[in-house]
N, C-alpha and C. Protein backbone atom coordinates (compact mmCIF):
# COMPACT_ATOMS: atom_id res chain seq x y z
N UNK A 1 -38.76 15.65 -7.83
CA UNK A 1 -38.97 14.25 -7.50
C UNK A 1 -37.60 13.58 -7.35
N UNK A 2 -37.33 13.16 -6.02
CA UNK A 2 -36.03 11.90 -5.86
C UNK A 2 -36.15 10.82 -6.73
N UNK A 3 -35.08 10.47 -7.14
CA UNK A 3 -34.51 9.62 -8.08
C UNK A 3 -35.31 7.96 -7.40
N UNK A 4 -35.24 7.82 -5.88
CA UNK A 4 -36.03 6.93 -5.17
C UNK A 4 -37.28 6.41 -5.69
N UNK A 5 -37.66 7.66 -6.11
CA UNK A 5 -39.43 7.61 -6.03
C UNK A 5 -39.81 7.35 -7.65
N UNK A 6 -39.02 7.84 -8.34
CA UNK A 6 -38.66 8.13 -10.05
C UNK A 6 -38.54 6.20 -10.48
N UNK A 7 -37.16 5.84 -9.21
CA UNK A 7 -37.32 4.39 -9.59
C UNK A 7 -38.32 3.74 -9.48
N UNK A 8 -38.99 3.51 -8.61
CA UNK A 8 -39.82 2.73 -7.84
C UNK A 8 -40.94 3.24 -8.78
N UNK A 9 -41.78 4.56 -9.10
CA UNK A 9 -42.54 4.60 -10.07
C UNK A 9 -42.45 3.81 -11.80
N UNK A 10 -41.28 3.50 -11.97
CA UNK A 10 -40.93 3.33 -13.23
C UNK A 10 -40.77 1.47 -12.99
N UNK A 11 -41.08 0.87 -11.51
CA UNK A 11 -40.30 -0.23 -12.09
C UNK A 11 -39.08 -0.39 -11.31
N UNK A 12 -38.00 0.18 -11.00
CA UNK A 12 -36.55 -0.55 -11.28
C UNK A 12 -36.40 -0.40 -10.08
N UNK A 13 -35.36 -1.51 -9.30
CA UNK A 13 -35.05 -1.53 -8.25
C UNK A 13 -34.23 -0.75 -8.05
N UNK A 14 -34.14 -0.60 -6.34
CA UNK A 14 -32.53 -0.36 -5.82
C UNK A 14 -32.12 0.46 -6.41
N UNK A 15 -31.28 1.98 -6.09
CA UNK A 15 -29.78 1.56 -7.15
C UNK A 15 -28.89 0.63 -5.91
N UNK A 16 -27.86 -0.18 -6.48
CA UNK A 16 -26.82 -0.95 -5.48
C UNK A 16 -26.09 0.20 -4.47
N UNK A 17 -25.72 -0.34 -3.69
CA UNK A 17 -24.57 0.29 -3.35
C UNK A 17 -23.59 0.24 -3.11
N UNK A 18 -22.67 1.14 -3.50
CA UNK A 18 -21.29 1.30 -3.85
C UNK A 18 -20.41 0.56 -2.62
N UNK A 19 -19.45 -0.56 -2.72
CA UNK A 19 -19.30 -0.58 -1.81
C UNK A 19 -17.45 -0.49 -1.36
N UNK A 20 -17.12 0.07 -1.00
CA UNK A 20 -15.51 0.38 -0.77
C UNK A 20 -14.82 -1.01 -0.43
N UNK A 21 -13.22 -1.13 -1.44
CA UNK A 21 -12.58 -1.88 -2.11
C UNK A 21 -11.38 -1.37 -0.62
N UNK A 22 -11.20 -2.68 -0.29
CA UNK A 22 -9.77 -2.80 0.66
C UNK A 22 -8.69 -2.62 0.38
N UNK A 23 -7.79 -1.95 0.88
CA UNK A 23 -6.61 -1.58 0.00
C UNK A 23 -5.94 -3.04 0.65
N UNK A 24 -6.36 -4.07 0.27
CA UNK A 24 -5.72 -5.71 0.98
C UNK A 24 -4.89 -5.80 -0.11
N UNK A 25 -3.57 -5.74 -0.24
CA UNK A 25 -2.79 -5.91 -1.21
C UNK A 25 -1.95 -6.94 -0.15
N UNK A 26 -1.07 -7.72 -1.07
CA UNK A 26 -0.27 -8.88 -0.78
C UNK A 26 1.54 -8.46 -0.73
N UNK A 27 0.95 -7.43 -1.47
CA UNK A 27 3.04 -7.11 -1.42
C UNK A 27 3.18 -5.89 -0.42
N UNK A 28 4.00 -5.96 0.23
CA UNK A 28 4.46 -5.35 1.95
C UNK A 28 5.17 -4.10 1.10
N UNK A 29 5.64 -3.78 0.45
CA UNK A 29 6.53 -2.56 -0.34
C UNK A 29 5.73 -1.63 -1.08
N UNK A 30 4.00 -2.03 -1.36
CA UNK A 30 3.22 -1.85 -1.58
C UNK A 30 2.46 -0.66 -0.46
N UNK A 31 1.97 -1.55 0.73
CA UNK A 31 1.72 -0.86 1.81
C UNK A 31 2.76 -0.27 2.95
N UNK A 32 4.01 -0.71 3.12
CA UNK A 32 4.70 0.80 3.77
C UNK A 32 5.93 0.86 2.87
N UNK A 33 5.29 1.64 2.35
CA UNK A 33 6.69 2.43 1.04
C UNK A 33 7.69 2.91 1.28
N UNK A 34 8.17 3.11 2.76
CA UNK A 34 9.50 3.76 3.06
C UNK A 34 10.24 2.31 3.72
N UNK A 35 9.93 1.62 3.63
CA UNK A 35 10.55 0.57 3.79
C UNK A 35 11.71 -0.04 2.76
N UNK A 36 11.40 0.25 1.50
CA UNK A 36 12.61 -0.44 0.99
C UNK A 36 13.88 0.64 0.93
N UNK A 37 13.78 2.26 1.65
CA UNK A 37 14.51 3.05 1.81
C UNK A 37 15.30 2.66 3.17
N UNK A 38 14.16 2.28 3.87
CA UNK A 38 15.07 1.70 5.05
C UNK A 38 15.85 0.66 5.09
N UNK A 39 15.62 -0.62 4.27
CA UNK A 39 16.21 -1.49 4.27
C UNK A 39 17.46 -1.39 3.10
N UNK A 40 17.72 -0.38 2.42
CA UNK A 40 18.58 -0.42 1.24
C UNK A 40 19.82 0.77 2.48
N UNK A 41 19.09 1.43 3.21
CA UNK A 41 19.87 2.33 4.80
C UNK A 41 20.81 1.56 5.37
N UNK A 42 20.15 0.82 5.88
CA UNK A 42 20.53 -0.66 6.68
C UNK A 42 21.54 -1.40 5.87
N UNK A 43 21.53 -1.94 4.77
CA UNK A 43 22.33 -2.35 3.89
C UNK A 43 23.62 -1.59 3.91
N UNK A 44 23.30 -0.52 3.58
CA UNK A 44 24.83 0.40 3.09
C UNK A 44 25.37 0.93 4.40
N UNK A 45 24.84 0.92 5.27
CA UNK A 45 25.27 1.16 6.84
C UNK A 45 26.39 -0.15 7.48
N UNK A 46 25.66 -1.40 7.22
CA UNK A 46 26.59 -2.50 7.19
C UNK A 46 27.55 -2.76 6.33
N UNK A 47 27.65 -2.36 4.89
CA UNK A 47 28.90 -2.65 4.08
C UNK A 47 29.75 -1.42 4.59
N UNK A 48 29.69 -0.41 4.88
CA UNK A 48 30.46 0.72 5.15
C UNK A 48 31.19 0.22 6.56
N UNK A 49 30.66 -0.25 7.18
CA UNK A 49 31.12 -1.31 8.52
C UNK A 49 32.03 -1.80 8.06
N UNK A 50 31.54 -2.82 7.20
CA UNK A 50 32.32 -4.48 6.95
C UNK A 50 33.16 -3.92 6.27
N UNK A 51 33.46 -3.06 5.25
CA UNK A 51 34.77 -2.40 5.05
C UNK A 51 35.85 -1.89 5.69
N UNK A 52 35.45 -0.88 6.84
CA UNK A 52 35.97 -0.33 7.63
C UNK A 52 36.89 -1.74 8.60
N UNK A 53 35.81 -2.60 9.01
CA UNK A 53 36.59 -3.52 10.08
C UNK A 53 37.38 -4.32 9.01
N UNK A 54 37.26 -4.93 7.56
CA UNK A 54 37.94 -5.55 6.62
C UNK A 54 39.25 -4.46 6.80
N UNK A 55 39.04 -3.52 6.51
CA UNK A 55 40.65 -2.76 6.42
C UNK A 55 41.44 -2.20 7.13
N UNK A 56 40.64 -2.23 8.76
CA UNK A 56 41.56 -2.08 9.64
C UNK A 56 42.24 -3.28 10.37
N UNK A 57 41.33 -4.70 10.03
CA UNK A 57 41.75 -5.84 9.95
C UNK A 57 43.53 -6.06 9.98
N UNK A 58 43.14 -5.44 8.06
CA UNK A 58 44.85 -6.42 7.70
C UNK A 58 46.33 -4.98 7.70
């Protein structure tokens, strides 16, 4: 006997159903995770610059 028929003989409704949770998160570092690798890339790509032109500067 299905669990369907088990309920409905006994009384009880439904079971609910399950219903899938959004991965809607609010923080961006959260959902693309190689991003703060890229942006810390980017960072040290420009100070290695700004050094280079600082010291061929003077």
């Amino acid at each position: 006997m299905g669990e369907a028929k088990r309920r409905k003989e006994q009384g009880l409704p439904p079971r609910p159903k399950k219903e899938e949770k959004k991965a809607d998160t609010p923080n961006i570092f959260a959902r693309y995770q190689i991003l703060p690798y890229i942006l810390v890339g980017g960072f040290m790509i420009f100070l290695i610059y700004d050094v280079i032109k600082y010291y061929s500067a003077g």
